[in-house]
C-alpha atoms as a PDB file:
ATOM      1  CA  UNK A   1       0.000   0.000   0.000  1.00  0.00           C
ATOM      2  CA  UNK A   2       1.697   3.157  -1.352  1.00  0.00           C
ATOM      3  CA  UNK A   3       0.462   5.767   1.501  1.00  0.00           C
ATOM      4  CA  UNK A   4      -1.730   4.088   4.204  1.00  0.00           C
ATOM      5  CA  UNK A   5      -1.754   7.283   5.918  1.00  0.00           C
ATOM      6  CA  UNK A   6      -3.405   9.463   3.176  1.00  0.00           C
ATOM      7  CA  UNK A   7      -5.995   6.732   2.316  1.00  0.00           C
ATOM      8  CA  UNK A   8      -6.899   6.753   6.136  1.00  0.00           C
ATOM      9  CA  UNK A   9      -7.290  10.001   6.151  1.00  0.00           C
ATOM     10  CA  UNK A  10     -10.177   9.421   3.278  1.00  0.00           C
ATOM     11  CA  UNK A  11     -11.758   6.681   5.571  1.00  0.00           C
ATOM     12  CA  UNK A  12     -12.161   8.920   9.237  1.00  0.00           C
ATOM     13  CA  UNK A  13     -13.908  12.292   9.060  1.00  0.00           C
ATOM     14  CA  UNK A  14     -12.015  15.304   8.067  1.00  0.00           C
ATOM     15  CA  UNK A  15     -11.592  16.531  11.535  1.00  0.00           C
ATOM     16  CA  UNK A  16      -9.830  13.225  12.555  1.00  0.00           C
ATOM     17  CA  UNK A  17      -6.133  13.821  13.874  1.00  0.00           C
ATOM     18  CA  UNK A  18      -3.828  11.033  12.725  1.00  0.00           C
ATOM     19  CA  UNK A  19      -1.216  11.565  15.053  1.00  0.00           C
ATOM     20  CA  UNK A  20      -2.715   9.310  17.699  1.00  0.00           C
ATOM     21  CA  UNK A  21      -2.818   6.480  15.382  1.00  0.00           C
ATOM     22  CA  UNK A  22       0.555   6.908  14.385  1.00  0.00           C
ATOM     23  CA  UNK A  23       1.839   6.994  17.449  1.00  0.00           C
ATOM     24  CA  UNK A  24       0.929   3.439  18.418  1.00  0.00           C
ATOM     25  CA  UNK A  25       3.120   1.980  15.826  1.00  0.00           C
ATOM     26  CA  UNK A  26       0.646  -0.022  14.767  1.00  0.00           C
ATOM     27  CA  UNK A  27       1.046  -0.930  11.489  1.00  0.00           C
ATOM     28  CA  UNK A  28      -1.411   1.601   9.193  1.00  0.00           C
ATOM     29  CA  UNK A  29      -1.853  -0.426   6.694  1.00  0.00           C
ATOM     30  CA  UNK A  30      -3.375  -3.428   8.458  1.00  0.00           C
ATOM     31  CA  UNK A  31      -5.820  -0.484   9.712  1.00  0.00           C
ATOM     32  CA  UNK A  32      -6.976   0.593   6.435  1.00  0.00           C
ATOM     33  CA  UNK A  33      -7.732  -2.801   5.422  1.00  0.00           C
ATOM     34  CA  UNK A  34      -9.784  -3.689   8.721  1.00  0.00           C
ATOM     35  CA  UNK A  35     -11.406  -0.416   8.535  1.00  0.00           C
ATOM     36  CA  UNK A  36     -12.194  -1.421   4.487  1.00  0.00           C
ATOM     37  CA  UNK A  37     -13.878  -4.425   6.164  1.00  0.00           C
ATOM     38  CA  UNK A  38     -15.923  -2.789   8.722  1.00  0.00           C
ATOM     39  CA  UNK A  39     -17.502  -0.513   5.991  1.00  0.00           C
ATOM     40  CA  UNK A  40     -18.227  -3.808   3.786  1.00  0.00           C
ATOM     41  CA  UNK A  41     -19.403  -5.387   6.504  1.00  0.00           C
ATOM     42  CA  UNK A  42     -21.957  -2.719   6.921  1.00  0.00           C
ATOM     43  CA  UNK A  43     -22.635  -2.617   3.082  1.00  0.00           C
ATOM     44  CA  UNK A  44     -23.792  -6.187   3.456  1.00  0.00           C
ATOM     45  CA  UNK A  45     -25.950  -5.853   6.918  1.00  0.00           C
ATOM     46  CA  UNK A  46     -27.400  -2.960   4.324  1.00  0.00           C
ATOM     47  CA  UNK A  47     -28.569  -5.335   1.670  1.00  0.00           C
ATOM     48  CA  UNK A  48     -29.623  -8.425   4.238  1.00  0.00           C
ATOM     49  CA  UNK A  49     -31.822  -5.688   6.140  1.00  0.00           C
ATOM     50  CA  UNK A  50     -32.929  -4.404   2.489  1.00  0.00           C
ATOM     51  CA  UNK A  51     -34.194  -8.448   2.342  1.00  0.00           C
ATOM     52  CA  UNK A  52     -35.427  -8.452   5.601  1.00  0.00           C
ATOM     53  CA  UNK A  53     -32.975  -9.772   7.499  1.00  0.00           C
ATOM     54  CA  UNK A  54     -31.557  -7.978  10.394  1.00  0.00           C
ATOM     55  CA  UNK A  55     -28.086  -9.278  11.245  1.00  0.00           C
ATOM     56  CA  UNK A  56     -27.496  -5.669  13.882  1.00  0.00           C
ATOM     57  CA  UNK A  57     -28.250  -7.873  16.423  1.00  0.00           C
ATOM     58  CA  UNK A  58     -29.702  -5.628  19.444  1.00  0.00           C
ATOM     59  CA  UNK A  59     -29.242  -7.424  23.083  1.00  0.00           C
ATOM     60  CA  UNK A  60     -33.239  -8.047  23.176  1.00  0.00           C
ATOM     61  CA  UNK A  61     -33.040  -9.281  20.068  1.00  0.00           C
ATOM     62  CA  UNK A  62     -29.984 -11.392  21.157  1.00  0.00           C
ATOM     63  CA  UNK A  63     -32.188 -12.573  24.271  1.00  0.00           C
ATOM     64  CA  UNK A  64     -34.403 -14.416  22.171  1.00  0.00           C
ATOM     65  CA  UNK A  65     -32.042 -16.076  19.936  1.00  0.00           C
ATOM     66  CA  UNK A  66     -30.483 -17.945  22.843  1.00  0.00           C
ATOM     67  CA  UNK A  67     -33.835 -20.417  22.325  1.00  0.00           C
ATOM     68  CA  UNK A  68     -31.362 -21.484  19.416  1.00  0.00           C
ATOM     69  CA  UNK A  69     -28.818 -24.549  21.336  1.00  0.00           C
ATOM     70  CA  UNK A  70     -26.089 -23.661  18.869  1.00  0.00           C
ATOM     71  CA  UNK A  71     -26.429 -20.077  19.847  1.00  0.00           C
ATOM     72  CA  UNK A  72     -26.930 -20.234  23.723  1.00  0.00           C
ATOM     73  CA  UNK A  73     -24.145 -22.922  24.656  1.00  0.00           C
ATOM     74  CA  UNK A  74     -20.450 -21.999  24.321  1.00  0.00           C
ATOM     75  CA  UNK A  75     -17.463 -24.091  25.488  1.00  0.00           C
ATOM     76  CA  UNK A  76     -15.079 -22.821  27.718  1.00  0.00           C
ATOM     77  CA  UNK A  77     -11.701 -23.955  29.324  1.00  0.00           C
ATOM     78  CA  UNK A  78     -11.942 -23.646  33.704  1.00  0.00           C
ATOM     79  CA  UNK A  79      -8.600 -23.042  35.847  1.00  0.00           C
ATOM     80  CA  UNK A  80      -7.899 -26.639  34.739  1.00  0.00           C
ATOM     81  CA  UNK A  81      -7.970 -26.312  31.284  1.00  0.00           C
ATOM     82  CA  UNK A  82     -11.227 -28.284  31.124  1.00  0.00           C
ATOM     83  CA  UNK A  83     -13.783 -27.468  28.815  1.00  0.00           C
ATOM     84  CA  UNK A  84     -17.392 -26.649  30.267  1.00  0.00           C
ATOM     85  CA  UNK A  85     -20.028 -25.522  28.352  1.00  0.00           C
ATOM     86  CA  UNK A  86     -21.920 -22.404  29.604  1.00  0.00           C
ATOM     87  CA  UNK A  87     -25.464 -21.577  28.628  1.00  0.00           C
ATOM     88  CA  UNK A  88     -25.030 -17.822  27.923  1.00  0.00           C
ATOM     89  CA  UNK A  89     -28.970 -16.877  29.081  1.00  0.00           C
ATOM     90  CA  UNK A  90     -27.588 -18.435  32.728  1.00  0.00           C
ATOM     91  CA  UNK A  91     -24.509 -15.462  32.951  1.00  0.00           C
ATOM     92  CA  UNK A  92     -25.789 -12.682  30.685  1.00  0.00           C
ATOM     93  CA  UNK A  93     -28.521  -9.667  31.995  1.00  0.00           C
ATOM     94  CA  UNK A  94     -30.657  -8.812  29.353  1.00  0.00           C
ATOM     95  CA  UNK A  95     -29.346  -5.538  28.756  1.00  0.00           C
ATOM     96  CA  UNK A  96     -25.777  -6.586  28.242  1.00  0.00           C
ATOM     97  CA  UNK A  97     -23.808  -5.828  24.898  1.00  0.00           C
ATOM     98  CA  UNK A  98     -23.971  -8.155  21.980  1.00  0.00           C
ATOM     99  CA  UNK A  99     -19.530  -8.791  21.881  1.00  0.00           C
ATOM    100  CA  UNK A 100     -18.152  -9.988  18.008  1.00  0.00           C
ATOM    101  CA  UNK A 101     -17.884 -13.446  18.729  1.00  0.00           C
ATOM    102  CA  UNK A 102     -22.191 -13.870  19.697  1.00  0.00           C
ATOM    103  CA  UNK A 103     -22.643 -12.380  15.945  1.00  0.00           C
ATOM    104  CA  UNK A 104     -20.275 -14.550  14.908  1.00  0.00           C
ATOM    105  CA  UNK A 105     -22.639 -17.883  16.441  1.00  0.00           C
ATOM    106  CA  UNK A 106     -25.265 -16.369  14.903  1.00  0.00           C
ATOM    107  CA  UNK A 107     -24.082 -15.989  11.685  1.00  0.00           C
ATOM    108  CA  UNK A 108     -22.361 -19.687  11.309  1.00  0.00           C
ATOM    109  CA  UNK A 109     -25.635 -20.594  12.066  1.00  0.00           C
ATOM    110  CA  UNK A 110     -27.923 -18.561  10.109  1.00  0.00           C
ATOM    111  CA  UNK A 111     -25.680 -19.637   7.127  1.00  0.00           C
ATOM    112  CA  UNK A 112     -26.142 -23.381   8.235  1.00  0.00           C
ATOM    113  CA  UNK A 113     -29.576 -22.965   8.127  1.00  0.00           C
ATOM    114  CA  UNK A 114     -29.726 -21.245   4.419  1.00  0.00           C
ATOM    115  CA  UNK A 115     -27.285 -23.462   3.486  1.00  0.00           C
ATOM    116  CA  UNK A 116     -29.385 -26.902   4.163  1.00  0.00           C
ATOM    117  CA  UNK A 117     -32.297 -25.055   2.516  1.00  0.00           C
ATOM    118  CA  UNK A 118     -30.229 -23.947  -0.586  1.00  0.00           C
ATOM    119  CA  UNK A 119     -29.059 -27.803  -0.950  1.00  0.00           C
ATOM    120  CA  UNK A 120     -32.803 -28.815  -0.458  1.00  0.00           C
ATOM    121  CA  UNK A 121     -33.477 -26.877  -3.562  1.00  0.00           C
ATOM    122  CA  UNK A 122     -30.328 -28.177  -5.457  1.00  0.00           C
ATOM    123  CA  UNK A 123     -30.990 -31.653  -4.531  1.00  0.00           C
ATOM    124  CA  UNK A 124     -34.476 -31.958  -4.695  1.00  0.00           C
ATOM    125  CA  UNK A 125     -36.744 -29.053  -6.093  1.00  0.00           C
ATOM    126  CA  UNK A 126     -34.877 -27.795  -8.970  1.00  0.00           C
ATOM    127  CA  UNK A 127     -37.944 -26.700 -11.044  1.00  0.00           C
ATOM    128  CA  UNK A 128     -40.172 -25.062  -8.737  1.00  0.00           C
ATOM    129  CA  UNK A 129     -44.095 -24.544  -9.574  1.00  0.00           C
ATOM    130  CA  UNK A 130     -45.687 -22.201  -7.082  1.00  0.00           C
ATOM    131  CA  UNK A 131     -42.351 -20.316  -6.239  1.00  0.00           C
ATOM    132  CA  UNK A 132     -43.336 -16.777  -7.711  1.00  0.00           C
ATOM    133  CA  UNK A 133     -46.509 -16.456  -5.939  1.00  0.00           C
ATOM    134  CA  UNK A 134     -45.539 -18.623  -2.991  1.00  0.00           C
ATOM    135  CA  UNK A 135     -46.473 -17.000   0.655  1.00  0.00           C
ATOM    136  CA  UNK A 136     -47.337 -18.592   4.084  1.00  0.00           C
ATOM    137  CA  UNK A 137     -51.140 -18.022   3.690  1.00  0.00           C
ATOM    138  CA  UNK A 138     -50.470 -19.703  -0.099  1.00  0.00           C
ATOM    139  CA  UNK A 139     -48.859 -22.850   1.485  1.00  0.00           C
ATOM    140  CA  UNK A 140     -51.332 -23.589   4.114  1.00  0.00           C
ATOM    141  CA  UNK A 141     -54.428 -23.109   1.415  1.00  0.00           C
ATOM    142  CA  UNK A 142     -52.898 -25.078  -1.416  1.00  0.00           C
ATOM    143  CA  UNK A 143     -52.471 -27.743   1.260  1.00  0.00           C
ATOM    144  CA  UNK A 144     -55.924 -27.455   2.249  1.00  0.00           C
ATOM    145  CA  UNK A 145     -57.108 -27.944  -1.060  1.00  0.00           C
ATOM    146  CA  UNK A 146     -54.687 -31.032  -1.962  1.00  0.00           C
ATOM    147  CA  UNK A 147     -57.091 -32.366   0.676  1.00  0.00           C
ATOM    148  CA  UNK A 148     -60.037 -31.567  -0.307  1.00  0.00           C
ATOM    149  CA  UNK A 149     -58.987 -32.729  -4.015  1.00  0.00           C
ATOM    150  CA  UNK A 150     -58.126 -35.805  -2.786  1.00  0.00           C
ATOM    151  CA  UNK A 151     -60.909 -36.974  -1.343  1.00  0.00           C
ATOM    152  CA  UNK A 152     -63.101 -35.926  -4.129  1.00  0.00           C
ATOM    153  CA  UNK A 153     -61.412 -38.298  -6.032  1.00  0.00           C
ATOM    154  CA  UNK A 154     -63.399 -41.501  -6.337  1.00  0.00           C
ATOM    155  CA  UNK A 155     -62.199 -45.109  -6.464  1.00  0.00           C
ATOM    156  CA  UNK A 156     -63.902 -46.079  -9.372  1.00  0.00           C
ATOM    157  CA  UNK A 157     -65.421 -42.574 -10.673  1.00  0.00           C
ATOM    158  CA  UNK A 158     -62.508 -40.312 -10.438  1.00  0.00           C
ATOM    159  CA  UNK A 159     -63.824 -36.779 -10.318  1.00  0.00           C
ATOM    160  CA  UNK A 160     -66.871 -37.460 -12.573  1.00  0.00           C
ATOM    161  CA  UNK A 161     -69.456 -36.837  -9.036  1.00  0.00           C
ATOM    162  CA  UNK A 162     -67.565 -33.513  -7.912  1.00  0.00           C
ATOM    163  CA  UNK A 163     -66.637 -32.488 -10.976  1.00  0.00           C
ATOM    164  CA  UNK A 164     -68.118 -28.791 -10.291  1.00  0.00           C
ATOM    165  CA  UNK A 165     -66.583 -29.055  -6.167  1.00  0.00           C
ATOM    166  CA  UNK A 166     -62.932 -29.459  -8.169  1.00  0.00           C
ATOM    167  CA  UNK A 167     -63.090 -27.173 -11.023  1.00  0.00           C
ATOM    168  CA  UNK A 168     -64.033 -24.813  -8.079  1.00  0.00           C
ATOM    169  CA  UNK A 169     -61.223 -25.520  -6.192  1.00  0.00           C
ATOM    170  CA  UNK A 170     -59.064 -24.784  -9.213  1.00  0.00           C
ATOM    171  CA  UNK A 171     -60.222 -21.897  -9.959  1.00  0.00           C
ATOM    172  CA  UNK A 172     -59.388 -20.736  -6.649  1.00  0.00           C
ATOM    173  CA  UNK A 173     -55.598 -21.738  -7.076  1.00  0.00           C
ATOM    174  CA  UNK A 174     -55.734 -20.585  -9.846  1.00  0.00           C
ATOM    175  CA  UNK A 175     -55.963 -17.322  -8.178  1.00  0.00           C
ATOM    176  CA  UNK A 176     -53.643 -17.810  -5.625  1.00  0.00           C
ATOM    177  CA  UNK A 177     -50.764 -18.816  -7.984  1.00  0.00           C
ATOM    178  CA  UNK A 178     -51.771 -16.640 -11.093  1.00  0.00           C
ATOM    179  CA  UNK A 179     -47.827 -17.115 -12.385  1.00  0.00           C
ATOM    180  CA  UNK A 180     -47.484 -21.016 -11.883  1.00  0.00           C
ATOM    181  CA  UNK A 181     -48.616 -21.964 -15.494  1.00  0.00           C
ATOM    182  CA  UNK A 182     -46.573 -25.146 -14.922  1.00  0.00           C
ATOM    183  CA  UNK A 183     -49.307 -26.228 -12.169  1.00  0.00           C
ATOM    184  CA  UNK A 184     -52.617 -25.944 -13.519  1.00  0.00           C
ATOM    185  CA  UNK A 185     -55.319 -27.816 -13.468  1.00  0.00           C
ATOM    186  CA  UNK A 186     -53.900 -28.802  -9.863  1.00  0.00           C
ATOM    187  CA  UNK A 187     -55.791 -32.312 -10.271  1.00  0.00           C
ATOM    188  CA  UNK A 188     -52.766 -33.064 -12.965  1.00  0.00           C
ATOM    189  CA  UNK A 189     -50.089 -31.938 -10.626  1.00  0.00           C
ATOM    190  CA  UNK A 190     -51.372 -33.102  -7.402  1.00  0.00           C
ATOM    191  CA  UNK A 191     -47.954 -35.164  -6.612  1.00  0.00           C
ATOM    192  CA  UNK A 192     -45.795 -32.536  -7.785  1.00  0.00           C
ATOM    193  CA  UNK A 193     -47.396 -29.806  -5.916  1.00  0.00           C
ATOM    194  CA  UNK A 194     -47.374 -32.076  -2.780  1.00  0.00           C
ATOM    195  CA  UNK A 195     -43.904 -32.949  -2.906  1.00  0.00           C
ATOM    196  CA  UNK A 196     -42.974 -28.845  -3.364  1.00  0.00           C
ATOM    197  CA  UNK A 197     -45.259 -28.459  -0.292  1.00  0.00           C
ATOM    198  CA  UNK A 198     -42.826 -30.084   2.062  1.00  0.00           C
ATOM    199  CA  UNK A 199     -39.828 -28.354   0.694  1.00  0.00           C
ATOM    200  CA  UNK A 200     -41.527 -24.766   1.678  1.00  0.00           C
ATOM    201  CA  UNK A 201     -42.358 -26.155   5.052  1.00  0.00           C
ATOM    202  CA  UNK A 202     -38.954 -26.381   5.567  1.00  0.00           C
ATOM    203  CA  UNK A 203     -38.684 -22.977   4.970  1.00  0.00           C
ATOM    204  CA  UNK A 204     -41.590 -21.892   6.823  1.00  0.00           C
ATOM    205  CA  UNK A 205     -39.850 -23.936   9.607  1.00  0.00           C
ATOM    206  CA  UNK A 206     -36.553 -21.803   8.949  1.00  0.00           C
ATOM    207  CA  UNK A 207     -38.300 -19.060   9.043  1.00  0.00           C
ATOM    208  CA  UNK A 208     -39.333 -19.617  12.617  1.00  0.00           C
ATOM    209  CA  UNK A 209     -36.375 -20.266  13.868  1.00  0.00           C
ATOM    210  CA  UNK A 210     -35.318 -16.912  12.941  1.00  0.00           C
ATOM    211  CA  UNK A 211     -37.910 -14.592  13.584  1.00  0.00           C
ATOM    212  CA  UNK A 212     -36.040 -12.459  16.052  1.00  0.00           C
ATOM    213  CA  UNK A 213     -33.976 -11.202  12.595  1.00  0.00           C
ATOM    214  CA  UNK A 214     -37.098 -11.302  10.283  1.00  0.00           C
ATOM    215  CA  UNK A 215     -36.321 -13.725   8.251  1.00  0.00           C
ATOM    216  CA  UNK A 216     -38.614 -14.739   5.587  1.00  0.00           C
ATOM    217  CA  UNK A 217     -37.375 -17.401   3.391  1.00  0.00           C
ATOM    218  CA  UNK A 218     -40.254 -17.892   1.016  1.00  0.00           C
ATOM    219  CA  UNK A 219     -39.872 -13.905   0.468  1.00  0.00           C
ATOM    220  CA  UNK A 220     -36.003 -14.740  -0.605  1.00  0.00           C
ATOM    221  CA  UNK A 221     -37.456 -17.219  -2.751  1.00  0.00           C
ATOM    222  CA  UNK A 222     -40.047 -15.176  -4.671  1.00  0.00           C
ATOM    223  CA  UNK A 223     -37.469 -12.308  -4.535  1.00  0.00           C
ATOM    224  CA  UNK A 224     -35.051 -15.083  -6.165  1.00  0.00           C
ATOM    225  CA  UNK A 225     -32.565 -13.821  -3.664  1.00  0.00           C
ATOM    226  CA  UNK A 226     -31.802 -17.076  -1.152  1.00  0.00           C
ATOM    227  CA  UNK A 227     -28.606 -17.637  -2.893  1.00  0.00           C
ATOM    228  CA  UNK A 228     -27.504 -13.943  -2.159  1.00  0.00           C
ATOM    229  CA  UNK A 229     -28.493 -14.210   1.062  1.00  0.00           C
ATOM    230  CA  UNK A 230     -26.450 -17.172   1.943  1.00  0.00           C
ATOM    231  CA  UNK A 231     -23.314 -16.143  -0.046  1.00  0.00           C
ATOM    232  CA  UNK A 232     -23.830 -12.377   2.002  1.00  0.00           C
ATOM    233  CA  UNK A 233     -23.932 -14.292   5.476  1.00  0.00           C
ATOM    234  CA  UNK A 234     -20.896 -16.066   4.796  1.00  0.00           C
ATOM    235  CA  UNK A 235     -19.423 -12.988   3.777  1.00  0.00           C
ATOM    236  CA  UNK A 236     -20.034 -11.289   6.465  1.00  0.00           C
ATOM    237  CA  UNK A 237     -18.608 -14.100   8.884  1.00  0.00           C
ATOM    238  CA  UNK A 238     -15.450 -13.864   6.954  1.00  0.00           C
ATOM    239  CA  UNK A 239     -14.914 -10.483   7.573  1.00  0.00           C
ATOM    240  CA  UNK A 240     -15.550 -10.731  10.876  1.00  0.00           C
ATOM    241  CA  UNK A 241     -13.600 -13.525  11.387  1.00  0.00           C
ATOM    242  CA  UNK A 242     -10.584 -11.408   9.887  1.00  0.00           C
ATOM    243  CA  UNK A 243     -11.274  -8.711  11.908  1.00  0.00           C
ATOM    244  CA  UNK A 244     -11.246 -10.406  15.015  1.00  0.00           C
ATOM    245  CA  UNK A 245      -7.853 -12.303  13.732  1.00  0.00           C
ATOM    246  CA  UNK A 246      -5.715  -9.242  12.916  1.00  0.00           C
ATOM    247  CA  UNK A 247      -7.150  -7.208  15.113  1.00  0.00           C
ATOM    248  CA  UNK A 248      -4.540  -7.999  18.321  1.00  0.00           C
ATOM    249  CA  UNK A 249      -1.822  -6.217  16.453  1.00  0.00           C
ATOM    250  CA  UNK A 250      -3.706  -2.775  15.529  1.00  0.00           C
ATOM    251  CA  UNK A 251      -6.159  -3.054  18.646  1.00  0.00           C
ATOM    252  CA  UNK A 252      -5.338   0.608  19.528  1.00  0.00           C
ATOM    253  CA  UNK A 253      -6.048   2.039  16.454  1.00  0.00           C
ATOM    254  CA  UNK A 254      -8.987   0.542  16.255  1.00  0.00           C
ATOM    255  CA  UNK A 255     -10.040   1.480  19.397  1.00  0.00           C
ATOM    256  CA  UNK A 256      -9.621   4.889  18.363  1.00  0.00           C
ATOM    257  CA  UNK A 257     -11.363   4.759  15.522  1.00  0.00           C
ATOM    258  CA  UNK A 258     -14.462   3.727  17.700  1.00  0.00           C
ATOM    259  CA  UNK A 259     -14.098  -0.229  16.810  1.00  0.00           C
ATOM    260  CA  UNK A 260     -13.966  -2.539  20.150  1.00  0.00           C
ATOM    261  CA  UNK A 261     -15.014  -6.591  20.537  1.00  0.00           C
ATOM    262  CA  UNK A 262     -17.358  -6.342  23.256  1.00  0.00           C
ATOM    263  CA  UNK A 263     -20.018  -4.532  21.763  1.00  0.00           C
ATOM    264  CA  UNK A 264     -20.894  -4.946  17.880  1.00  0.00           C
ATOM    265  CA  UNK A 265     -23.099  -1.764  17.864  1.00  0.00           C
ATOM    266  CA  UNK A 266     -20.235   0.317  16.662  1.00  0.00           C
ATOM    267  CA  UNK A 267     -19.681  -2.152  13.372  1.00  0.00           C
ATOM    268  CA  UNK A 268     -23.372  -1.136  12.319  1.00  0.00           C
ATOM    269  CA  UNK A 269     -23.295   2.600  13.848  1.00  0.00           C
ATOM    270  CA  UNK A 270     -22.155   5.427  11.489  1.00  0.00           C
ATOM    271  CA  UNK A 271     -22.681   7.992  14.341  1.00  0.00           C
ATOM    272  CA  UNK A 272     -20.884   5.991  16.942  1.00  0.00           C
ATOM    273  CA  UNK A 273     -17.781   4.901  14.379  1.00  0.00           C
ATOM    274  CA  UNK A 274     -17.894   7.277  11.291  1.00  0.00           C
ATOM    275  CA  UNK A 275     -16.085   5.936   8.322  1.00  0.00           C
ATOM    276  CA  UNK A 276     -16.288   7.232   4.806  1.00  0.00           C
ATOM    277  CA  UNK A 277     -16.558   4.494   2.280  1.00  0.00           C
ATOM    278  CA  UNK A 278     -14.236   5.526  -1.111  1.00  0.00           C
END
């Protein structure tokens, strides 16, 4: 880097005196290039929250993702170098902090989670019917009417007594899923439709899990943006995970730039650590 100084002076407000950063001896250009991560890590929490999903996590918001075993239960060594796990919502008040490394649990397994769903869909729901109109309310009806469907369907007569009761029903899901020309008549497609049924379960299940960061999965799927998602999560655990790796030899530095590891609110918090993406 030809003049880390000059290019850090483009990333701190104008008012910023260097001289304090210099005189850690800390070297500047491993601060530029954390400081280059903090503002793409905030570029990425922009588009998630754009999506729906808030990865800022507040400490009430924190609270209620400890419900999540992966989340809630760390290891740690004891004065014998033993390993005991801890169940954070036992040592934590509700008002503490949210520190780097509880984003960083929730973000391995937020990924996990859109991960398995993303192989679901490679695996086995490559061509899906409903997907552009799909929406909780949609799910649970077009179950509801596989149902009904089904036990219209005689033995012996087939449809040929409800006839009128089906074409109904059609015409109703019709409605619902105006864009899935691949599904109509349902009657045709009953398996096919079934089978996609139980893949956005799954997601409705996901979904769930992480309400406390408004997640909507079938949303990312309509939006066609589940891939994204998953690819921005792991993103942003990378940088993170660099950040928390280099940061023991420029910890000063960014301490003065308004960066600590205790409390992630600064990452997300323009007023509370200004930086001025180039």
């Amino acid at each position: 880097m030809a003049d880390p100084k000059r290019i850090l002076a483009k990333l701190l407000p104008p008012e910023t005196d260097l001289l304090p950063f210099e005189a850690t001896g800390e070297p500047l250009e491993l601060v530029v290039q954390l400081l280059r991560d903090v503002v793409k890590l905030r570029r990425v929490r922009a588009w998630l929250a754009e999506a729906g999903v808030e990865v800022a996590v507040s400490p009430s918001v924190f609270l209620r993702l400890l419900d999540i075993p992966a989340i809630n239960f760390i290891e740690t060594p004891n004065r014998n170098l033993d390993v005991e796990v801890v169940s954070l919502r036992d040592t934590r008040q509700p008002e503490d902090p949210v520190a780097i490394g509880h984003l960083n649990a929730v973000l391995r397994e937020l990924y996990r989670s859109l991960f398995d769903i993303s192989e679901s869909l490679r695996k086995d729901h490559a061509a899906l019917l409903l997907v552009r109109d799909i929406s909780a309310e949609g799910l649970e009806q077009t179950a509801a009417f596989a149902t009904q469907l089904k036990s219209m369907n005689g033995q012996l007569t087939g449809y040929l007594l409800t006839a009128g009761r089906a074409k109904k029903i059609e015409q109703e899901f019709r409605a619902l899923f105006p864009h899935a020309t691949g599904a109509h008549p349902l009657r045709r497609h009953l398996p096919a439709i079934e089978h996609e049924l139980g893949f956005y379960r799954q997601c409705v299940k996901a979904g769930e899990k992480w309400a406390p960061l408004g997640l909507d999965v079938l949303r990312l799927l309509r939006e066609d943006r589940l891939t994204q998602a998953r690819d921005n999560v792991e993103e942003m655990g990378n940088l993170l995970w660099s950040l928390v790796y280099n940061s023991p030899r420029v910890r000063q530095s960014l301490l003065l730039a308004g960066i600590g590891f205790a409390d992630i609110g600064p990452l997300f918090d323009e007023r509370r650590a200004p930086l001025r993406p180039f």
